[in-house]
Protein backbone atom coordinates (compact mmCIF):
# COMPACT_ATOMS: atom_id res chain seq x y z
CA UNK A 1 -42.03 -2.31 -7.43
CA UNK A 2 -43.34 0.93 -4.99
CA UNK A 3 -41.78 0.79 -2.32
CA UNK A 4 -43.54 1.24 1.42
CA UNK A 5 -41.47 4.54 1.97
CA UNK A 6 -42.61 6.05 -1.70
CA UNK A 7 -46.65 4.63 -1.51
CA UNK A 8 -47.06 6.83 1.68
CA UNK A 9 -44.57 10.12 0.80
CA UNK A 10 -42.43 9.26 4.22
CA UNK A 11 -39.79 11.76 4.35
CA UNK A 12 -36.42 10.56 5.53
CA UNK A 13 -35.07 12.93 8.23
CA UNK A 14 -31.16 12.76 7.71
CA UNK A 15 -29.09 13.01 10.98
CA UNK A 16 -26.39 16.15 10.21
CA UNK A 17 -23.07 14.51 9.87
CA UNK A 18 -21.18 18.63 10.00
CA UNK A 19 -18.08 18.41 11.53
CA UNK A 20 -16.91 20.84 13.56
CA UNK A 21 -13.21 22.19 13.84
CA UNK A 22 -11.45 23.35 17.31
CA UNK A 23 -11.72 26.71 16.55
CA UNK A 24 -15.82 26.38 15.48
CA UNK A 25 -15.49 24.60 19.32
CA UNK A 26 -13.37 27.36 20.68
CA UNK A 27 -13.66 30.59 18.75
CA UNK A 28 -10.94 32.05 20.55
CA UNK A 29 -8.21 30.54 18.64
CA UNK A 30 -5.13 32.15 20.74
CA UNK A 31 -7.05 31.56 24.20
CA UNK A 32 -7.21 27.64 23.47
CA UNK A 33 -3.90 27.35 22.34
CA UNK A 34 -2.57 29.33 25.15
CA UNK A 35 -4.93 26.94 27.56
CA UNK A 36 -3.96 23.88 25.87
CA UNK A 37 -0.22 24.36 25.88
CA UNK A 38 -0.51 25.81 29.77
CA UNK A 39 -2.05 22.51 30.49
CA UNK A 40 0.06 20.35 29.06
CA UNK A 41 3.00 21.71 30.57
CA UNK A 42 2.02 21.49 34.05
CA UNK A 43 0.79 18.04 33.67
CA UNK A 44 4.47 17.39 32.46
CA UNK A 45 6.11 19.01 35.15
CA UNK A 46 3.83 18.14 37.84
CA UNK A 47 3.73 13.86 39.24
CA UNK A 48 0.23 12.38 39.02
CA UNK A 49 -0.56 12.12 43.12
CA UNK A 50 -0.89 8.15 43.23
CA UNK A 51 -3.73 8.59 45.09
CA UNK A 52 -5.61 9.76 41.47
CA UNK A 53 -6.79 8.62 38.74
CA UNK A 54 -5.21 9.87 35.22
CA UNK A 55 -8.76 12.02 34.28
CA UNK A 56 -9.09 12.93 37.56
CA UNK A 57 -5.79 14.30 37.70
CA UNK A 58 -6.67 15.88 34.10
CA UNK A 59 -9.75 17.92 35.28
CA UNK A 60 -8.02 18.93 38.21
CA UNK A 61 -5.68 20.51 36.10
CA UNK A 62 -8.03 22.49 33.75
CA UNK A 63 -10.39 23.16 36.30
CA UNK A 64 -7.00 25.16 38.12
CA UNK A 65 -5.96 26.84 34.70
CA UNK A 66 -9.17 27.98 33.51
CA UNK A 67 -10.33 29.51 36.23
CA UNK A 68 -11.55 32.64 36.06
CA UNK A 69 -12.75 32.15 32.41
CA UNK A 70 -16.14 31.85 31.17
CA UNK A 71 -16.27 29.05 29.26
CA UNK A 72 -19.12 26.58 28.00
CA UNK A 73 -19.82 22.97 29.15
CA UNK A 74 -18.69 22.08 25.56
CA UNK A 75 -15.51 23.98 25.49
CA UNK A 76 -14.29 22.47 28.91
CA UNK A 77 -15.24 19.01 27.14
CA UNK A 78 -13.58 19.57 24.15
CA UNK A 79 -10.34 21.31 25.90
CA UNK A 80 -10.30 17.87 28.14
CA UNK A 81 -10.47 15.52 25.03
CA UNK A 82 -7.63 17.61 23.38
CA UNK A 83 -5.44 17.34 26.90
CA UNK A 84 -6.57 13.40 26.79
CA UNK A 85 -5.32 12.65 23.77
CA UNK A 86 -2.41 14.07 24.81
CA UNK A 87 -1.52 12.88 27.64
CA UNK A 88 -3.11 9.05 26.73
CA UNK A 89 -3.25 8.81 22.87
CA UNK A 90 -1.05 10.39 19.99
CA UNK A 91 -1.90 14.31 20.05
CA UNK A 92 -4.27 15.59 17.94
CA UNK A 93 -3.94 13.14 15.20
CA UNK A 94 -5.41 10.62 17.82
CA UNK A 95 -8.68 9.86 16.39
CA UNK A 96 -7.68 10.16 12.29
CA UNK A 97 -4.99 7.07 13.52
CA UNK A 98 -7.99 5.17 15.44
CA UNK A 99 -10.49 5.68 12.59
CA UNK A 100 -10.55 2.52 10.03
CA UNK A 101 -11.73 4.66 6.77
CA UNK A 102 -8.66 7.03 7.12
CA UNK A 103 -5.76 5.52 4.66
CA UNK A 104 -3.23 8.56 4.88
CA UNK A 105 -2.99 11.47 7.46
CA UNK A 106 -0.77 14.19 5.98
CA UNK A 107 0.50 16.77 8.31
CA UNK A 108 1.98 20.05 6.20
CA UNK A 109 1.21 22.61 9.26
CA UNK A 110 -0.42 23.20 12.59
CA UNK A 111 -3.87 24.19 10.94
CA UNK A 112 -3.21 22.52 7.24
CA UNK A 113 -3.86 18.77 7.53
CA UNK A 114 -5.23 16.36 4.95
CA UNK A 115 -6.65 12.99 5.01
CA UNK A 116 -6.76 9.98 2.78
CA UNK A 117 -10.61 7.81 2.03
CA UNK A 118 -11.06 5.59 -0.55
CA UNK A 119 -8.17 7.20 -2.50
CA UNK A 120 -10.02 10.03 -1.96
CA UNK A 121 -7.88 13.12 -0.51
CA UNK A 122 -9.90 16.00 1.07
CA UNK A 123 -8.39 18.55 3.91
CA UNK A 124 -9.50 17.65 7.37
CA UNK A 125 -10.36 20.92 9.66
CA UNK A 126 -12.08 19.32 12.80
CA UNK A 127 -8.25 18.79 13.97
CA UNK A 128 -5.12 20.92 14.27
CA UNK A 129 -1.48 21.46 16.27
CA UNK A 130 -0.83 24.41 18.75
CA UNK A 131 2.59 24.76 16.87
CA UNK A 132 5.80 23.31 15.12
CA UNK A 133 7.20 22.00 18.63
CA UNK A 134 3.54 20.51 19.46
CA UNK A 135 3.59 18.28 15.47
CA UNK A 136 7.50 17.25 16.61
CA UNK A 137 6.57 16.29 19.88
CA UNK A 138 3.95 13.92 18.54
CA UNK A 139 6.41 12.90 16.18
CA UNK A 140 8.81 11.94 18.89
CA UNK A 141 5.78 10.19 21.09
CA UNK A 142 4.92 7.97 17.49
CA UNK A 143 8.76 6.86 16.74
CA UNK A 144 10.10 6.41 20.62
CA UNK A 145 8.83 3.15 21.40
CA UNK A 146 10.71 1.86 17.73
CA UNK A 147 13.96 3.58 19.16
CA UNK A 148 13.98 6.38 16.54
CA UNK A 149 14.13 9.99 16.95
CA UNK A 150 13.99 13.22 15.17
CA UNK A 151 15.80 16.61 16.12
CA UNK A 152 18.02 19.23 14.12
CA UNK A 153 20.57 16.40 13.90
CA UNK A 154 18.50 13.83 12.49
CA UNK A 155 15.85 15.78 10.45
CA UNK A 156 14.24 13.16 9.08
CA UNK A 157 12.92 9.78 9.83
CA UNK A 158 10.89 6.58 8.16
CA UNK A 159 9.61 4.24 10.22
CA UNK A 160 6.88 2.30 11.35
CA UNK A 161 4.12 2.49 14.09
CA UNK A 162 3.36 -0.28 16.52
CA UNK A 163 0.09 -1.08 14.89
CA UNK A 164 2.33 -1.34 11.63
CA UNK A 165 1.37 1.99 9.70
CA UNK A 166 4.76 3.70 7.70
CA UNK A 167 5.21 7.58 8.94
CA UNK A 168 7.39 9.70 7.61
CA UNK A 169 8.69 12.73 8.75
CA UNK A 170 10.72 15.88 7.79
CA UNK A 171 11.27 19.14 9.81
CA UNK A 172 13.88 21.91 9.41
CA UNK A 173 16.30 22.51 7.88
CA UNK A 174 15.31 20.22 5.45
CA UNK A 175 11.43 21.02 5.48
CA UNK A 176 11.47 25.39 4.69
CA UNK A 177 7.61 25.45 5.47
CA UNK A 178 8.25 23.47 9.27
CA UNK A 179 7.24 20.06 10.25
CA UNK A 180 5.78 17.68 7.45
CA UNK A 181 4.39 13.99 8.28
CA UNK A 182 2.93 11.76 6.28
CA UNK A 183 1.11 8.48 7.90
CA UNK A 184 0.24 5.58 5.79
CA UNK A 185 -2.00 3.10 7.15
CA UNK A 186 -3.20 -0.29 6.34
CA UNK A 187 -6.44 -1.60 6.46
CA UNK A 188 -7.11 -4.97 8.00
CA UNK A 189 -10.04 -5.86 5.72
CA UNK A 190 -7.52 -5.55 2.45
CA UNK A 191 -5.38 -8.22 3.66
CA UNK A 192 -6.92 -11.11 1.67
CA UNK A 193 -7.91 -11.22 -1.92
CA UNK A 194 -11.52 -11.33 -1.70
CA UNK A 195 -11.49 -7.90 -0.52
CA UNK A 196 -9.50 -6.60 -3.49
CA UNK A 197 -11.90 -8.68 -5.57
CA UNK A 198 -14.88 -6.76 -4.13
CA UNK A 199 -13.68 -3.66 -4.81
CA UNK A 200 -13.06 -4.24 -8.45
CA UNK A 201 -8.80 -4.13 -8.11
CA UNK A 202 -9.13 -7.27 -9.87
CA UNK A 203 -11.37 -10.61 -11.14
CA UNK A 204 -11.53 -14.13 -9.89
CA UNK A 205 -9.56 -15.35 -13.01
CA UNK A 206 -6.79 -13.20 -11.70
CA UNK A 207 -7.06 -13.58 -8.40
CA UNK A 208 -6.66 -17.38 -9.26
CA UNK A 209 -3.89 -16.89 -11.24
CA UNK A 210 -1.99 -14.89 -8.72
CA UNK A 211 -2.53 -17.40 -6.13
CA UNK A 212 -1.15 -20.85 -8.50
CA UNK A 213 1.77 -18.77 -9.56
CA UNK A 214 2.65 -18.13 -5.63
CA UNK A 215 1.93 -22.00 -4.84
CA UNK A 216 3.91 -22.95 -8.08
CA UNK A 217 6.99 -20.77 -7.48
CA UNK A 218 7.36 -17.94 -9.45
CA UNK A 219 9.34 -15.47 -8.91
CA UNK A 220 7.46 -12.05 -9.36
CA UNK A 221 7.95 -8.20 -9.21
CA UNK A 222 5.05 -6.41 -8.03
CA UNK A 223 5.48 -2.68 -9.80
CA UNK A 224 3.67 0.71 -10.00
CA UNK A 225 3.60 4.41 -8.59
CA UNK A 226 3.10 5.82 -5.18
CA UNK A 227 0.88 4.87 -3.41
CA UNK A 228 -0.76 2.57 -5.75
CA UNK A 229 -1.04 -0.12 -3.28
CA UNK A 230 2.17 -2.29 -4.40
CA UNK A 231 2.93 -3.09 -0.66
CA UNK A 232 -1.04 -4.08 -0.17
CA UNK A 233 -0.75 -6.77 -3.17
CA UNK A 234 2.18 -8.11 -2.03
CA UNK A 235 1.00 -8.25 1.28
CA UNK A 236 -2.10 -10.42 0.17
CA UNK A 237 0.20 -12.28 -2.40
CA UNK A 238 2.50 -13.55 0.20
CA UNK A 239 -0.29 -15.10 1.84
CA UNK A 240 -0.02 -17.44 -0.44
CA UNK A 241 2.47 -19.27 0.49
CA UNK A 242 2.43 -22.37 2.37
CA UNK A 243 2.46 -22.90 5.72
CA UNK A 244 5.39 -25.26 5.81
CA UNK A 245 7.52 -22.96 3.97
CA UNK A 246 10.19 -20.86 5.90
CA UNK A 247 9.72 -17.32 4.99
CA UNK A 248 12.02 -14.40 5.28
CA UNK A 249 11.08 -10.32 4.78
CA UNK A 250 13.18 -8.11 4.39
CA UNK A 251 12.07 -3.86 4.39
CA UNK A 252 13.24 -0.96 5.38
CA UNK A 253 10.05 -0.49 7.71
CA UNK A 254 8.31 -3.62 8.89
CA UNK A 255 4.84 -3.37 7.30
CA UNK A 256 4.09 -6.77 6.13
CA UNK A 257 1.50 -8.95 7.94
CA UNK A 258 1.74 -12.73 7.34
CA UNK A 259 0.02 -15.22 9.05
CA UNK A 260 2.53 -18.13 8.51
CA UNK A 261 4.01 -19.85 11.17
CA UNK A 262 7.61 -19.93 10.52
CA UNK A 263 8.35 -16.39 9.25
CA UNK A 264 11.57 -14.21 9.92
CA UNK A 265 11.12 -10.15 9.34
CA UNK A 266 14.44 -8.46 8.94
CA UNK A 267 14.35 -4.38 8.77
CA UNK A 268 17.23 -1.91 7.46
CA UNK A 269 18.78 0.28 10.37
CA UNK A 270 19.63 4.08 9.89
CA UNK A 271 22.85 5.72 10.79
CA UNK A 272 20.93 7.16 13.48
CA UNK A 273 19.54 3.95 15.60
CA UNK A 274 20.97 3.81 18.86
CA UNK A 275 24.57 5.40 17.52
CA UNK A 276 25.03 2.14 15.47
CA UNK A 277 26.32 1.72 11.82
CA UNK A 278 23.76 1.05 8.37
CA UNK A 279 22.53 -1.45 8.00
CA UNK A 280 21.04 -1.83 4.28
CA UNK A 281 18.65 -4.13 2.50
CA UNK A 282 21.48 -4.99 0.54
CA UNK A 283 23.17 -6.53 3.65
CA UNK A 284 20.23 -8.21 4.70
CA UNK A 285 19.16 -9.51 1.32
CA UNK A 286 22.71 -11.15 0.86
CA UNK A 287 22.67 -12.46 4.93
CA UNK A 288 19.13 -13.99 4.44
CA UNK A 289 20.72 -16.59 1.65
CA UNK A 290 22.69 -17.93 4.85
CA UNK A 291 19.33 -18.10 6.78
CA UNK A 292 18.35 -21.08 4.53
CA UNK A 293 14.82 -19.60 3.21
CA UNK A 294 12.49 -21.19 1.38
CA UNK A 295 10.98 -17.75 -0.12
CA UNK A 296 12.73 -14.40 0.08
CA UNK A 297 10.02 -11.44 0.20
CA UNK A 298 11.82 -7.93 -0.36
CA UNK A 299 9.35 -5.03 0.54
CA UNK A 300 10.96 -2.92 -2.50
CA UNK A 301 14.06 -3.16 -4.60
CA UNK A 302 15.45 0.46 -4.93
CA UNK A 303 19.55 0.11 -5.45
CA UNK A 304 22.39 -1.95 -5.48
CA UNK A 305 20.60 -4.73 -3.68
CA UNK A 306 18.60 -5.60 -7.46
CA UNK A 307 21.69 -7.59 -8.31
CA UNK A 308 21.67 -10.12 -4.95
CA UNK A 309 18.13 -10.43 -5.68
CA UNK A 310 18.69 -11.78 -8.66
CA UNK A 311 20.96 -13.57 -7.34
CA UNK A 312 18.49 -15.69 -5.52
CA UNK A 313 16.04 -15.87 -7.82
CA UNK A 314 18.66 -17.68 -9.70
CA UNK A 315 20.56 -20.36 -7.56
CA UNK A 316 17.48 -21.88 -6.17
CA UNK A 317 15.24 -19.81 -4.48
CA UNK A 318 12.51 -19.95 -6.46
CA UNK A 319 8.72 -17.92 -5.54
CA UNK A 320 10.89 -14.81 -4.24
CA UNK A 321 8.65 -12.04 -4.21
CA UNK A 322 9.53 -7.65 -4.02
CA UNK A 323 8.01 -4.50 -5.33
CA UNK A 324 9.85 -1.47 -7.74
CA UNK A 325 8.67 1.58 -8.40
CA UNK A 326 7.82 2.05 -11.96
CA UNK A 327 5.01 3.13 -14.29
CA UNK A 328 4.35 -0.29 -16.12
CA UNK A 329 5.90 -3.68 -16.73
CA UNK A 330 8.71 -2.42 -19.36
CA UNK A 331 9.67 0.60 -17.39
CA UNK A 332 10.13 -2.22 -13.88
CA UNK A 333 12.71 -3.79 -16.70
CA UNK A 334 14.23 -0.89 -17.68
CA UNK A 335 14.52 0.41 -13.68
CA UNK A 336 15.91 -2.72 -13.03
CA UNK A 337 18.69 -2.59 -15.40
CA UNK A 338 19.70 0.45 -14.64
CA UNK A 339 19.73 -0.69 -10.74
CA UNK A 340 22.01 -3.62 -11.44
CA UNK A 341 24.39 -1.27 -13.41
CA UNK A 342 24.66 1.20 -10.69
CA UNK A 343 26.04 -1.37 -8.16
CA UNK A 344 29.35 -1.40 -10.27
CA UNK A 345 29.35 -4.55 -11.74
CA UNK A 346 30.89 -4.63 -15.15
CA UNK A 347 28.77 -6.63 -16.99
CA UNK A 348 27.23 -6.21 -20.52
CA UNK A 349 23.84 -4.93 -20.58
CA UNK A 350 23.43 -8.10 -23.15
CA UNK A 351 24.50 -10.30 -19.86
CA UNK A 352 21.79 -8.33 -17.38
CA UNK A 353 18.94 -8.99 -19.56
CA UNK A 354 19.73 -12.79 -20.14
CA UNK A 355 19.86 -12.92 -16.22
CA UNK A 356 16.73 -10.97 -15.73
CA UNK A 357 14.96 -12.72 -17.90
CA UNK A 358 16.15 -16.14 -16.52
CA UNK A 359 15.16 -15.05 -12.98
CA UNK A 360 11.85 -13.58 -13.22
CA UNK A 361 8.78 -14.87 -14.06
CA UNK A 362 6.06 -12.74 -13.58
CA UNK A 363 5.45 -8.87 -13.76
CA UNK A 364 2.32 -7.48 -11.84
CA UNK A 365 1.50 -3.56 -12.15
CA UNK A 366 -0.92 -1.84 -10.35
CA UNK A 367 -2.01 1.89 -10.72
CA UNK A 368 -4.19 4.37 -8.74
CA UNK A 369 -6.75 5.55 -11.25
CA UNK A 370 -7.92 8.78 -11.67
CA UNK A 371 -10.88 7.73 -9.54
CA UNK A 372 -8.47 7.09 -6.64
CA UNK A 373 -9.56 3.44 -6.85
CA UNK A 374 -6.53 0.74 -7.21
CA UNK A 375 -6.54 -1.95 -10.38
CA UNK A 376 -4.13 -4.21 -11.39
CA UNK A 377 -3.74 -3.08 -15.03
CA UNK A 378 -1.05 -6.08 -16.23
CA UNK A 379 0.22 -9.17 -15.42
CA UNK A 380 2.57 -10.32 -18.23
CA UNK A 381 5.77 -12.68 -18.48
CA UNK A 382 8.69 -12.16 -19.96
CA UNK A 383 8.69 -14.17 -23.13
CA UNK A 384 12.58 -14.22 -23.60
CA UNK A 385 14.67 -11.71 -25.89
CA UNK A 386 14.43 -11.06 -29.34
CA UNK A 387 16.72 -8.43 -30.86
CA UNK A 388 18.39 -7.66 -27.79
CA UNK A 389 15.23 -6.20 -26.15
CA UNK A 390 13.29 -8.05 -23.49
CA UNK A 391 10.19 -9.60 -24.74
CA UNK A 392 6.66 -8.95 -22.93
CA UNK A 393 3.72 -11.04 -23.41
CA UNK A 394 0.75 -9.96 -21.88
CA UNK A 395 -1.48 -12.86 -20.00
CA UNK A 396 -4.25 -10.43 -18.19
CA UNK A 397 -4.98 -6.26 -18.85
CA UNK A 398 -6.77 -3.36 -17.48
CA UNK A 399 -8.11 -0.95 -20.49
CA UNK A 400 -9.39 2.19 -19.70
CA UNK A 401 -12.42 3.16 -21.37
CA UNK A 402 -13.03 6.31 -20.47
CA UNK A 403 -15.27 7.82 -17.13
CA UNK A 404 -19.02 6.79 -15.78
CA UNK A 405 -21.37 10.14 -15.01
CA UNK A 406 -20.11 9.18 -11.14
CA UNK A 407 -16.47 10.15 -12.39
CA UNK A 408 -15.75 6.33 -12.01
CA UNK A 409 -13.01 4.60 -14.21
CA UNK A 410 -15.15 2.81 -16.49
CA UNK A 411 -12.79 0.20 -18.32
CA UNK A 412 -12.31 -4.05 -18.95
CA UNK A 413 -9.93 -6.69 -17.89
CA UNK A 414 -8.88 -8.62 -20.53
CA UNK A 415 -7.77 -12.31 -20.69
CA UNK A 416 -5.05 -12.83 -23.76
CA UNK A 417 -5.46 -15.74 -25.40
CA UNK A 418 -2.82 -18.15 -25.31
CA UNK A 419 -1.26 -20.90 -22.85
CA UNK A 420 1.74 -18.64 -20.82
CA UNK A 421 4.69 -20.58 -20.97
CA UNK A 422 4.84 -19.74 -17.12
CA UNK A 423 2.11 -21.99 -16.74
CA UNK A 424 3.75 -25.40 -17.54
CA UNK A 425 6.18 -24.18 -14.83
CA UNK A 426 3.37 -23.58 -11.82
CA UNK A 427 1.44 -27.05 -13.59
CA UNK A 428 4.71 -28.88 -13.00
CA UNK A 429 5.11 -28.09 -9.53
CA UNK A 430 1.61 -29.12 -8.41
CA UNK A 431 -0.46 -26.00 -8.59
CA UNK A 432 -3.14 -27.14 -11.48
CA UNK A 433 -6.42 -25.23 -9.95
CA UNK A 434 -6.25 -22.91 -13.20
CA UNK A 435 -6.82 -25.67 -16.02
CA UNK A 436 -10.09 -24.34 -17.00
CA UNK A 437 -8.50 -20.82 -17.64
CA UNK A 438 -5.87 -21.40 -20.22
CA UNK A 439 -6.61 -24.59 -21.54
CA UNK A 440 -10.47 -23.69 -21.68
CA UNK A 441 -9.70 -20.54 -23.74
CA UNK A 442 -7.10 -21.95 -26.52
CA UNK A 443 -9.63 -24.85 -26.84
CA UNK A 444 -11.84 -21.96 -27.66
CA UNK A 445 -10.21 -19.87 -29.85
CA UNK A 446 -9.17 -23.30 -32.07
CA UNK A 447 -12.72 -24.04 -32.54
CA UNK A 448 -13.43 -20.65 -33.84
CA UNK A 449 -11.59 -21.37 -36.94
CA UNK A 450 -14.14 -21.21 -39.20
CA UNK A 451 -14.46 -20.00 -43.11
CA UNK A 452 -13.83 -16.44 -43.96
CA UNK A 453 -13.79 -13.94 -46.73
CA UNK A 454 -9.84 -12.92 -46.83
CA UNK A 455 -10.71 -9.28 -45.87
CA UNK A 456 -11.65 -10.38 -42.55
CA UNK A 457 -8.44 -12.80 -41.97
CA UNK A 458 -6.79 -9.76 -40.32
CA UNK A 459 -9.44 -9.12 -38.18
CA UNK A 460 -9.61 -12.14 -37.05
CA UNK A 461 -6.43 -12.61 -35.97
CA UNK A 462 -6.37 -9.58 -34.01
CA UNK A 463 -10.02 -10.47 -31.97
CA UNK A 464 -8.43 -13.88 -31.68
CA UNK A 465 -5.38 -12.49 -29.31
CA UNK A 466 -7.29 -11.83 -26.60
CA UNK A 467 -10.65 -12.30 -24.70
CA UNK A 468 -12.48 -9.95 -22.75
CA UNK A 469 -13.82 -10.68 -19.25
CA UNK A 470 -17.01 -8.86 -18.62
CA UNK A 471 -16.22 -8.71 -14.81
CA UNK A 472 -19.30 -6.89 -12.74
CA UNK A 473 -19.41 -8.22 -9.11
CA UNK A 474 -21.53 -11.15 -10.08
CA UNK A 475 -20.00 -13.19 -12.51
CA UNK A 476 -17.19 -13.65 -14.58
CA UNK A 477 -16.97 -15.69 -17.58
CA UNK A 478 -15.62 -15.76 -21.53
CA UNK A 479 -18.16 -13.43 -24.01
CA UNK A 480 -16.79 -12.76 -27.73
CA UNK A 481 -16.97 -8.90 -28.98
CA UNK A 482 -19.22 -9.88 -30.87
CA UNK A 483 -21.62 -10.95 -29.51
């Protein structure tokens, strides 16, 4: 069908969306540093009359240290928005942290910063620092409220923002090249599951999953590489849980968000914080079994701290939930082996798989694709051990097809056929809203057991493993390869 637009030729004027940087603004790159840094000093040594208002008291300022220059109504605007941000809002970086899009703000220099959209990273030149001093004093401004700092002594810091993002920070010595932050932010609109589900990270038959294995109890280990959006999933994950349920988190910088009523967030504490000793998430993983918790939620398992989560998982606190770093489901086991042998326990690596295996249910991995787009590529269980090795079986996957012409991942989640014996354990305690998953696809794979030539048994037996789940935004349902 024509539309209006193409039956009369209308041409669409588009509005010019160019960005331009401070010194496009201000040519005169050493005059507005020199301006901007004169300002900001006075303002700091001088006390706001209390007879004045805070722009007032702004103008009055520039008006006094650019006189004599000849500058343009749009330079004095844009030197008072640099000296407002300032004075009222986080530096320059002001305006990347307020805008929603923006998912990481990456700081390597005064004039070298990069942003983060839709996975997407690009260099951002409508912003910049006078100097080194000006990115640590912003630093300094982000952390102070949290009772961290950064200086020669302490060189580097990790910590969260009051609206919850994670910023990280190095300067020298340890940084050669000067200041470096990194600030990771969270949307609000990715903290439920429909979201994710929009956006393709994964299908309503997953989704459902996800949520009756939280309900029923299983324990679970969220895993994958930077930045691939472990701390998101878990996040929406933990929303799962009941209301009634007395929840406790535990992270080395407080990002998590849940909703529940009765939940306690405990967070690690550096050498550095307030003079006082370490405090680890081992120490606060093994005081939050004397907290009496119903779930234990452990923002990421990196050391000797593995071991007491196991722990839990294993004397009775069942639907405890943390993130690893790894590249996949078997490398999460392997990490985690390694983990529990570092914290000096002499046991046999025969002993640490029998207790893995007995304490975890569930293994969720999620990658960043090439695309910069997140997708949860497994969710298997671990099927006991058989040789001595750890046995996977895989209940949903991601496969990779190859690229769209819009450089999009272009790929299918699969559904392996098959009742998971973790789902007699989530059945049992209550959570049956997934009956028409399982049950509904062995049903179908029996009745497929028709006649055929013994050439085609093998085949057969392969396409009979798994089903695929032709997932497009609209619907989502059970469709045979071949048809």
């Amino acid at each position: 069908m024509t539309s209006l637009r193409d039956a009369f030729d209308i041409k669409v004027k588009q509005k010019r969306q160019d960005i331009l940087n401070d010194y496009q603004i201000f040519p005169d790159k050493k005059l507005l540093d020199n301006l901007r840094t004169e300002i900001v000093e006075a303002l700091i040594d001088h006390e706001m009359p209390s007879d004045m208002r805070v722009d007032e008291w702004i103008n009055e300022e520039i008006d006094r240290t650019i006189e004599g220059y000849d500058l343009s109504n749009l330079e004095r605007a844009h030197l008072f928005n640099l000296i407002d941000n300032e004075i009222n809002g986080n530096g320059p970086i002001s305006e990347l942290l307020e805008d929603d899009n923006i998912t990481e703000i990456m700081v390597n220099s005064p004039d070298e910063i990069y942003i983060e959209i839709d996975g997407v990273i690009s260099r951002d030149d409508s912003v910049s620092f006078i100097n080194d001093e000006h990115i640590i004093r912003t630093v300094q401004r982000l952390i102070g409220p949290l009772g961290r700092t950064i200086d020669t002594n302490n060189p580097m810091v990790d910590s969260r923002l009051l609206d919850g993002s994670r910023i990280n920070a190095v300067i020298p010595p340890l940084s050669t090249k000067g200041p470096v932050v990194t600030i990771r932010k969270f949307k609000d609109s990715m903290s439920n599951i429909d979201e994710l589900i929009r956006i393709g990270t994964l299908t309503p038959y997953m989704a459902r999953f996800l949520d009756a294995a939280v309900r029923g109890k299983c324990n679970m280990i969220i895993c994958g590489g930077t930045g691939s959006g472990k701390t998101t999933l878990l996040n929406v994950l933990s929303g799962f849980i009941g209301d009634s349920e007395r929840i406790i988190t535990i992270e080395d910088a407080a990002e998590l968000k849940l909703n529940q009523n009765h939940v306690i967030s405990l967070e690690t504490r550096n050498m550095n914080y307030d003079s006082g000793s370490e405090v680890t998430i081992r120490d606060l993983v093994i005081n939050s079994l004397r907290m009496r918790p119903d779930r234990i939620v452990v923002g990421e398992v990196r050391g000797k701290e593995a071991f007491d989560m196991l722990q839990a998982m294993n004397t009775g606190h069942d639907g405890s939930l943390t993130t690893l770093h790894a590249n996949g489901a078997l490398d999460a086991l392997n990490r985690l082996e390694t983990m529990v042998i570092m914290g000096g326990l002499e046991i046999p690596i025969k002993a640490v798989r029998e207790y893995i295996v007995s304490a975890i249910d569930l293994i969720v991995n999620i990658e960043r694709m090439s695309d910069g787009k997140r997708k949860v590529t497994s969710i298997c269980e671990l099927d006991g051990i058989v040789d001595g090795e750890i046995k996977l079986k895989e209940i949903f996957t991601f496969k990779q097809s190859g690229l769209t012409e819009n450089g999009e991942v272009d790929g299918e989640f699969t559904l392996h056929n098959g009742i998971p014996k973790v789902y007699k354990k989530i059945k049992a305690r209550g959570a049956d809203s997934i009956e028409d998953i399982f049950e509904s696809v062995n049903n179908k794979s029996k009745t497929k057991t028709t006649k055929v030539k013994k050439e085609d048994v093998k085949q057969e037996k392969e396409e009979s493993k798994k089903t695929t789940l032709y997932f497009q935004g609209k619907y989502e349902g059970y469709k045979s390869k071949e048809e």
